[in-house]
N, C-alpha and C. Protein backbone atom coordinates (compact mmCIF):
# COMPACT_ATOMS: atom_id res chain seq x y z
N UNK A 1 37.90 17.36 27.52
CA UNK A 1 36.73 17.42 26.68
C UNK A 1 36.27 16.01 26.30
N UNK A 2 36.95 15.19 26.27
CA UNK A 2 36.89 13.58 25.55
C UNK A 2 35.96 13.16 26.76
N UNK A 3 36.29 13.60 27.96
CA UNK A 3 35.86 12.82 28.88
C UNK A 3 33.98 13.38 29.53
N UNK A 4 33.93 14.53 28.70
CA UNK A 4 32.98 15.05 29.32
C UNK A 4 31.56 15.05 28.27
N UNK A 5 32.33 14.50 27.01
CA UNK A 5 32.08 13.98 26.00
C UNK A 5 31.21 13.02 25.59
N UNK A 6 32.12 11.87 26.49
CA UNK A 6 31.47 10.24 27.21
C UNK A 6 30.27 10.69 28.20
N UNK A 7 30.39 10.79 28.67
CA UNK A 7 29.15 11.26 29.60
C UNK A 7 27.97 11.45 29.29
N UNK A 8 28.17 12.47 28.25
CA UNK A 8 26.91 12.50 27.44
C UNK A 8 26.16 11.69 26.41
N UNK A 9 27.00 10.70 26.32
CA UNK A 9 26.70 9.50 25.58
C UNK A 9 27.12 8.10 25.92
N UNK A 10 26.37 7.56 26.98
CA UNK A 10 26.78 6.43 27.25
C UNK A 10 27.23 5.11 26.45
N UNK A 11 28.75 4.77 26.88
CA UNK A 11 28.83 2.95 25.94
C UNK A 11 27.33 2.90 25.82
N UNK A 12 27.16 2.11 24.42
CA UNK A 12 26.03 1.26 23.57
C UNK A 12 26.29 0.23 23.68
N UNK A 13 27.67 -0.29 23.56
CA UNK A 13 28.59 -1.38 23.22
C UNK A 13 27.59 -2.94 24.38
N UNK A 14 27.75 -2.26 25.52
CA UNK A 14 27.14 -3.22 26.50
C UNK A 14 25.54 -3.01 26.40
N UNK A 15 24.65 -2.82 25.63
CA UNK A 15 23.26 -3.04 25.47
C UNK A 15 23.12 -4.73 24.83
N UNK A 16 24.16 -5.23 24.29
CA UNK A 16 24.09 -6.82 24.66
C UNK A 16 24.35 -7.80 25.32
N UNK A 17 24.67 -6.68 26.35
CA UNK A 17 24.43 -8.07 28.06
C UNK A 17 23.22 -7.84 28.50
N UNK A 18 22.81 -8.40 28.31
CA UNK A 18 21.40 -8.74 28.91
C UNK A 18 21.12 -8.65 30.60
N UNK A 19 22.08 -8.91 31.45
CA UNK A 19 22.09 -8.86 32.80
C UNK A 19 22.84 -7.61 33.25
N UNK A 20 23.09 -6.68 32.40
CA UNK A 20 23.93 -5.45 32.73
C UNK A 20 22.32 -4.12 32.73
N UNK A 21 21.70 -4.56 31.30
CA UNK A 21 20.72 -3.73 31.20
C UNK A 21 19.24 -4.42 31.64
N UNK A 22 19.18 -5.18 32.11
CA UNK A 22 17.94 -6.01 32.06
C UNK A 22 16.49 -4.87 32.42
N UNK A 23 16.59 -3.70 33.18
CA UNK A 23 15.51 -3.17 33.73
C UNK A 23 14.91 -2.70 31.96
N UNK A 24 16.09 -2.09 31.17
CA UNK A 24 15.71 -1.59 30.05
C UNK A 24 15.55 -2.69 28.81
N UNK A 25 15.67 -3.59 28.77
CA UNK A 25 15.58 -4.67 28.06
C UNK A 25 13.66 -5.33 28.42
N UNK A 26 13.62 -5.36 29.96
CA UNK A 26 12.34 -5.43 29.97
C UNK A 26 11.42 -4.06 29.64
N UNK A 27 11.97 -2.92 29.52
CA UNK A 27 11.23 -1.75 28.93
C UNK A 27 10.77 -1.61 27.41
N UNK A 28 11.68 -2.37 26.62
CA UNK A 28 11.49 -2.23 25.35
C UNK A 28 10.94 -3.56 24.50
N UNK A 29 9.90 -4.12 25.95
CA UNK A 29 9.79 -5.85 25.19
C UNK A 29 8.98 -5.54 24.44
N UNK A 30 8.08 -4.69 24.55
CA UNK A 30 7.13 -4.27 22.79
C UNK A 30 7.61 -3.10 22.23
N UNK A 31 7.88 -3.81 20.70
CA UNK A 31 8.88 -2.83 19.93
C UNK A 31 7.23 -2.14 18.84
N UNK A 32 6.73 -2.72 19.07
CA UNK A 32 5.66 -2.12 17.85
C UNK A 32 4.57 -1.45 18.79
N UNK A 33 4.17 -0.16 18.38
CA UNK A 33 3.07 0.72 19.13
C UNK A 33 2.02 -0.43 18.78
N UNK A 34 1.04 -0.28 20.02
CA UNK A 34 -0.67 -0.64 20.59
C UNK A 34 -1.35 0.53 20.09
N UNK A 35 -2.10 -0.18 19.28
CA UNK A 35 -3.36 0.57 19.23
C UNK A 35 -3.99 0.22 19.94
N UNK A 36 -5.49 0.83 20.14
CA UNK A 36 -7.09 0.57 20.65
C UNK A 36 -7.87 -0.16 19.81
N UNK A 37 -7.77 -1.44 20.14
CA UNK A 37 -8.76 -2.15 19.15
C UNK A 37 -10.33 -1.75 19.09
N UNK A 38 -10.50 -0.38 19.73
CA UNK A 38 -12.34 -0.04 19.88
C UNK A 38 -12.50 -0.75 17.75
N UNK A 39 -14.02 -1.15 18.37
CA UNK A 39 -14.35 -1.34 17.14
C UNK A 39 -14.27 -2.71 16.56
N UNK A 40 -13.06 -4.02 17.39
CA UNK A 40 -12.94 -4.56 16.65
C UNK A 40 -12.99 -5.74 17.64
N UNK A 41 -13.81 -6.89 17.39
CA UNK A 41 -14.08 -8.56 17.93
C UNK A 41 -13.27 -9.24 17.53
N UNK A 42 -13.20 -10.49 18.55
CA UNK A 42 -12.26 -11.72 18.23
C UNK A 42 -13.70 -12.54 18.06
N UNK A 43 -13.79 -13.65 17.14
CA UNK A 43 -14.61 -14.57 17.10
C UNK A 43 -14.15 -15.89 17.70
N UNK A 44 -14.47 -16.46 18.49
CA UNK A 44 -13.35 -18.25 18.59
C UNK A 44 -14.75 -18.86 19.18
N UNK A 45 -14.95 -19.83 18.59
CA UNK A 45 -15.88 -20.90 18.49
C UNK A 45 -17.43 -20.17 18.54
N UNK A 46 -17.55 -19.24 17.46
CA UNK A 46 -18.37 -18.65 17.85
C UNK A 46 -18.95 -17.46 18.79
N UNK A 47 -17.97 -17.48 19.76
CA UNK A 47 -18.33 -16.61 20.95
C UNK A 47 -17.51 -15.60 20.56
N UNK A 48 -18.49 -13.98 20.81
CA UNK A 48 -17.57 -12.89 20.91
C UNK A 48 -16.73 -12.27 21.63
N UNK A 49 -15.54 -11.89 21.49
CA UNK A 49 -14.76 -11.38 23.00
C UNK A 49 -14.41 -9.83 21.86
N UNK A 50 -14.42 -9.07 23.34
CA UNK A 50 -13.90 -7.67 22.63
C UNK A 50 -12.30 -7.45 23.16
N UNK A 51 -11.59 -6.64 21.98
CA UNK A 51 -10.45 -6.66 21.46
C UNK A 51 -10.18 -5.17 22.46
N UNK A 52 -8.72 -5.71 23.14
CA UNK A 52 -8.44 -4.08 23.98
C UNK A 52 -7.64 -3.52 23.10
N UNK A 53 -6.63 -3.86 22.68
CA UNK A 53 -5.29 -3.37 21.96
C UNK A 53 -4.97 -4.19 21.00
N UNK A 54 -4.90 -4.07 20.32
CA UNK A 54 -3.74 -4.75 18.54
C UNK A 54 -3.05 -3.67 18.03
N UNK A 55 -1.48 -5.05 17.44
CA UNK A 55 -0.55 -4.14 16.42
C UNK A 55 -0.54 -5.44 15.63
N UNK A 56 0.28 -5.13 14.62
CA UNK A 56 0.49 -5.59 13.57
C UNK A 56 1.21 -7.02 14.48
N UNK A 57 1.90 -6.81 15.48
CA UNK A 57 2.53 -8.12 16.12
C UNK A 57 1.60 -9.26 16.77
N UNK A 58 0.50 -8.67 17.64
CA UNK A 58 0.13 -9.30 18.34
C UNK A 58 -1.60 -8.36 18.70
N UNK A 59 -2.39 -9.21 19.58
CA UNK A 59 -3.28 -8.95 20.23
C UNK A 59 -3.71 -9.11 21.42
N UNK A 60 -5.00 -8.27 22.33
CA UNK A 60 -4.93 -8.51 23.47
C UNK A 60 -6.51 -8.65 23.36
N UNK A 61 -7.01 -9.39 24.24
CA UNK A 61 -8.32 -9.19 23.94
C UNK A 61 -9.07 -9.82 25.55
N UNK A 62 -10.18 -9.76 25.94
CA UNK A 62 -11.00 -10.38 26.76
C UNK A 62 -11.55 -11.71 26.55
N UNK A 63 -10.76 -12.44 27.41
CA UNK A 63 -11.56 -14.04 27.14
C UNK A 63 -10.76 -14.89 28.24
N UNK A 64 -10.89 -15.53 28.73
CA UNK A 64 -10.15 -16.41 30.17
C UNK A 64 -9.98 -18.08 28.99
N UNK A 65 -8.61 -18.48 30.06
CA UNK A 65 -8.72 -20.05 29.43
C UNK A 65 -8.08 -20.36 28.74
N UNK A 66 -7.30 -19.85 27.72
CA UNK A 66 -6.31 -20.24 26.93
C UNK A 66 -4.89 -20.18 27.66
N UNK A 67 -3.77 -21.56 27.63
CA UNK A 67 -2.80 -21.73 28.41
C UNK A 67 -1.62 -21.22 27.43
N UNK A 68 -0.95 -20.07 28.44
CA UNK A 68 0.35 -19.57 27.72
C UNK A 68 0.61 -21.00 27.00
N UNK A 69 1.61 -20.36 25.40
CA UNK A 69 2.32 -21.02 24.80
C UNK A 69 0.86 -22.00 23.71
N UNK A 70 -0.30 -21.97 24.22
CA UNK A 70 -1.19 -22.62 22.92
C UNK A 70 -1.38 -21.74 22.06
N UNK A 71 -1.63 -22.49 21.22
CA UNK A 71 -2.36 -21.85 19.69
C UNK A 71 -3.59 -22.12 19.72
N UNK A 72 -3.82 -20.62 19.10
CA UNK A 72 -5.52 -20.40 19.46
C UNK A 72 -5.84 -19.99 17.69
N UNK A 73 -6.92 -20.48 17.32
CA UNK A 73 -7.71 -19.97 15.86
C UNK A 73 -8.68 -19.21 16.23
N UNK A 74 -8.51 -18.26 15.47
CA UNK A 74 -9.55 -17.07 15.71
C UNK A 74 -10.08 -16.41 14.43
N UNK A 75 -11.25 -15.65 14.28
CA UNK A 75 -10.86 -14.86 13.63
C UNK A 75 -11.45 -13.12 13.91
N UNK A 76 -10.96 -12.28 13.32
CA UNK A 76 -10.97 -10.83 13.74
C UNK A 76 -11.63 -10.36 12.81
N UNK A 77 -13.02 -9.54 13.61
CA UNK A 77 -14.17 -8.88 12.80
C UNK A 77 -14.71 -7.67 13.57
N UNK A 78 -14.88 -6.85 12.08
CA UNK A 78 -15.45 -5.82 12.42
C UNK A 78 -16.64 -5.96 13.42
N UNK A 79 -16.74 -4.88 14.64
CA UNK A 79 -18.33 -5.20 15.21
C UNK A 79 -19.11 -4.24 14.15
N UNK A 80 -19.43 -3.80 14.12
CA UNK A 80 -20.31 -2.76 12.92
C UNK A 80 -20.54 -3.89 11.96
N UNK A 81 -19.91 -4.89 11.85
CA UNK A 81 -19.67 -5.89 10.17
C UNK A 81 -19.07 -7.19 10.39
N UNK A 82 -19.70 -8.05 10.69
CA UNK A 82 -19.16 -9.21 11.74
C UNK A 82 -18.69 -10.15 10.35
N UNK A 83 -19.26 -9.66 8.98
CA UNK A 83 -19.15 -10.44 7.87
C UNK A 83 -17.66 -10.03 7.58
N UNK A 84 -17.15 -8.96 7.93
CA UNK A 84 -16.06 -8.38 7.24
C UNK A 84 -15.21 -8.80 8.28
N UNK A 85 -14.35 -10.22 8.24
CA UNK A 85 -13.63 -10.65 8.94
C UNK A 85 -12.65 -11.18 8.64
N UNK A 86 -11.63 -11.63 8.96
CA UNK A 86 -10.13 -12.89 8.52
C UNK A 86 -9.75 -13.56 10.02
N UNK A 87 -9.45 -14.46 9.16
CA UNK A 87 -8.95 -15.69 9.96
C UNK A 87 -7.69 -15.59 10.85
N UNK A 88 -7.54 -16.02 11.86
CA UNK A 88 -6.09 -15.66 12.27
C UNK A 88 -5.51 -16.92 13.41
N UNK A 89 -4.05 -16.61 13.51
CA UNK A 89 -3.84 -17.59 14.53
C UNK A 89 -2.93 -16.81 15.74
N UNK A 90 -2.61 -17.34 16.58
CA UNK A 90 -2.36 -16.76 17.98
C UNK A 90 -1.68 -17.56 18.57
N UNK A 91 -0.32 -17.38 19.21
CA UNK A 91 0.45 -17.78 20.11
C UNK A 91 0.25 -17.43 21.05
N UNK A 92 -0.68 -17.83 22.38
CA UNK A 92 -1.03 -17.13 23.45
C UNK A 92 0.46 -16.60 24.54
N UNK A 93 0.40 -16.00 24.78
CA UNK A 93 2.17 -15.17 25.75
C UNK A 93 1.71 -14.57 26.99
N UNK A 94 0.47 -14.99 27.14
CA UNK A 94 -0.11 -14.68 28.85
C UNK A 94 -1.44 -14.67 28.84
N UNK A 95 -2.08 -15.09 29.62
CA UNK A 95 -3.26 -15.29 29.96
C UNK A 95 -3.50 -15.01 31.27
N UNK A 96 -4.45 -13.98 31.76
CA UNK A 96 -5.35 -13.22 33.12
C UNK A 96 -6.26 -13.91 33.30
N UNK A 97 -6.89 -13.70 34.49
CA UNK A 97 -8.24 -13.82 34.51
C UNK A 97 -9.13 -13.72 33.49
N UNK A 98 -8.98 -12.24 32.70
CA UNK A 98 -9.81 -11.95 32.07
C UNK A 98 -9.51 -11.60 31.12
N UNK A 99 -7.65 -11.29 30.60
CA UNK A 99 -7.56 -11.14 29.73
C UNK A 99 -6.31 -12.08 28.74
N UNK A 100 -6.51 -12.13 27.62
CA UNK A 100 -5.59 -13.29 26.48
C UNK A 100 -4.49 -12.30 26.17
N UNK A 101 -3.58 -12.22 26.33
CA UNK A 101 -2.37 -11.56 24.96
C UNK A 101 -2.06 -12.83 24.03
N UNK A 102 -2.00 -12.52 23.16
CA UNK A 102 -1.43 -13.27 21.73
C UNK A 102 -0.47 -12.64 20.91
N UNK A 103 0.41 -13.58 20.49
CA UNK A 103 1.27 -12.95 19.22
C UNK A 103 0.72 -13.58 18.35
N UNK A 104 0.68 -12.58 16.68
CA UNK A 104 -0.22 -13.25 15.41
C UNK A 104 1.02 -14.31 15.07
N UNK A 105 0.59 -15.47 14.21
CA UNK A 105 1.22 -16.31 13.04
C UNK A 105 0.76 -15.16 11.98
N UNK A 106 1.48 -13.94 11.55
CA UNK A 106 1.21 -13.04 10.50
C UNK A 106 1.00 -13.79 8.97
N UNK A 107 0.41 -13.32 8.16
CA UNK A 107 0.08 -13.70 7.03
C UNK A 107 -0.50 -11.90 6.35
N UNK A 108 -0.10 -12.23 5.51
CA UNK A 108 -0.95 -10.52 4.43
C UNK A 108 -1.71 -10.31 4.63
N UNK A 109 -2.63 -10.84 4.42
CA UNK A 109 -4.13 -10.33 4.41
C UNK A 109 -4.38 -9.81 5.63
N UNK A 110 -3.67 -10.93 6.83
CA UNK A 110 -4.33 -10.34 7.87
C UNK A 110 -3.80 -8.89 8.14
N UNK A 111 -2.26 -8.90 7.85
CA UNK A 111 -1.49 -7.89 8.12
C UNK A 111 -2.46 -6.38 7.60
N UNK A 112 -2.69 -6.54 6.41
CA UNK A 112 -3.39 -5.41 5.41
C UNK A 112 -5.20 -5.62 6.14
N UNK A 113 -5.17 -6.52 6.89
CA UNK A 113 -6.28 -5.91 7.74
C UNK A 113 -6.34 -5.11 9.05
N UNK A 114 -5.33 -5.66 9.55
CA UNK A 114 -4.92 -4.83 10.74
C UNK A 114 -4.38 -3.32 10.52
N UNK A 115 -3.55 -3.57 9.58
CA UNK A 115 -3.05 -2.08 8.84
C UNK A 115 -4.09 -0.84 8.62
N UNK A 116 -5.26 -1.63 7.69
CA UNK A 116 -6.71 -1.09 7.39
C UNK A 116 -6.89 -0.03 8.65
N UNK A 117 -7.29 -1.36 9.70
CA UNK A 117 -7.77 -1.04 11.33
C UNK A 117 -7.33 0.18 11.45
N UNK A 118 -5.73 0.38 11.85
CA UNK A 118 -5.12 1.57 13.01
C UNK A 118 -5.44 2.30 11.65
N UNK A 119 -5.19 2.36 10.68
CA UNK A 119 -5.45 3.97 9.47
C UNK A 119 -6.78 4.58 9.63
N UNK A 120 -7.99 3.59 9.92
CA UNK A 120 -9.16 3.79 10.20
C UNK A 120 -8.99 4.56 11.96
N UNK A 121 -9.08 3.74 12.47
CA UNK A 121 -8.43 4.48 14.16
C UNK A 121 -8.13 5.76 14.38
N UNK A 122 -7.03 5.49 13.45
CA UNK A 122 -6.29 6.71 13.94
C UNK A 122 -6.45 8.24 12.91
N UNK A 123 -7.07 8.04 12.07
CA UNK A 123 -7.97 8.93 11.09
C UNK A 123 -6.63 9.31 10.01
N UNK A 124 -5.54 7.84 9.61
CA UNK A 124 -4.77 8.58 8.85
C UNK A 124 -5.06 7.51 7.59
N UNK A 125 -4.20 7.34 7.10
CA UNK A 125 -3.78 6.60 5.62
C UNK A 125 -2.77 6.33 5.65
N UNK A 126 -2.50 4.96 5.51
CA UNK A 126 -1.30 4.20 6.08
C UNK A 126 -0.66 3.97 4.47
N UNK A 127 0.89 4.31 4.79
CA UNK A 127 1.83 4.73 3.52
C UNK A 127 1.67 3.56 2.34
N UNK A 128 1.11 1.80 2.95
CA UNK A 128 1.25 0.95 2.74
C UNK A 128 -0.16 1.00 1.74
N UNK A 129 -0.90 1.90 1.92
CA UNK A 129 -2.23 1.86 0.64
C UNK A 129 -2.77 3.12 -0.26
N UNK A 130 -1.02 3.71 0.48
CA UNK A 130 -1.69 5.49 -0.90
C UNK A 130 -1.23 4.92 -2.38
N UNK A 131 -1.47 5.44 -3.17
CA UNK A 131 -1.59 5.25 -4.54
C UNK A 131 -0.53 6.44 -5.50
């Protein structure tokens, strides 16, 4: 029984070798769900790029040109409300042709804007602003 036991639950123990599990280690490199950024612009020097996906970690958006590993200033605005915006910064972690991924330099505000975002999105109320 011990043995049939194991089976059904594989050692955990080795999920910190990295070269034992690597296929699943690259499976779980984003730990935080993507939303659909519908709805929401990057501003950078003025010019608008539209936003594919954001989480609270990071963003993806349309724009060519920024070299993995720079920091990019941006900031993130409503399209409906281009006034209703915050500032943000960006560790770029790949760059396409056509499209930027970024990880945020997080700060509150922005966080509790992004938060705002997916509750709006996703038609709920995020635990972080019930009363």
């Amino acid at each position: 029984m011990g043995t049939e036991f194991r089976s059904l639950f594989p050692d955990t123990t080795s999920l910190s070798n990295p070269r034992k599990y690597k296929g699943r280690q690259s499976m779980d490199r984003r730990k935080l769900p993507r939303k659909v950024g519908q709805g929401l612009i990057v501003l950078i020097d003025g010019r608008a790029h539209t936003v594919i996906d954001i989480s609270t970690a990071g963003i993806a958006f349309q724009t060519c040109g920024s070299p993995k590993g720079s920091i990019v200033s941006l900031k993130l605005a409503q399209l409906a409300d281009i006034s209703n915006c915050i500032e943000a910064k960006i560790t770029v972690v790949s760059s396409q042709e056509t499209i930027t991924r970024g990880e945020f330099k997080p700060t509150m505000p922005l966080l509790r804007y992004i938060i705002s975002h997916i509750g709006e999105a996703t038609g709920t109320e995020p635990a972080y602003f019930r009363k």
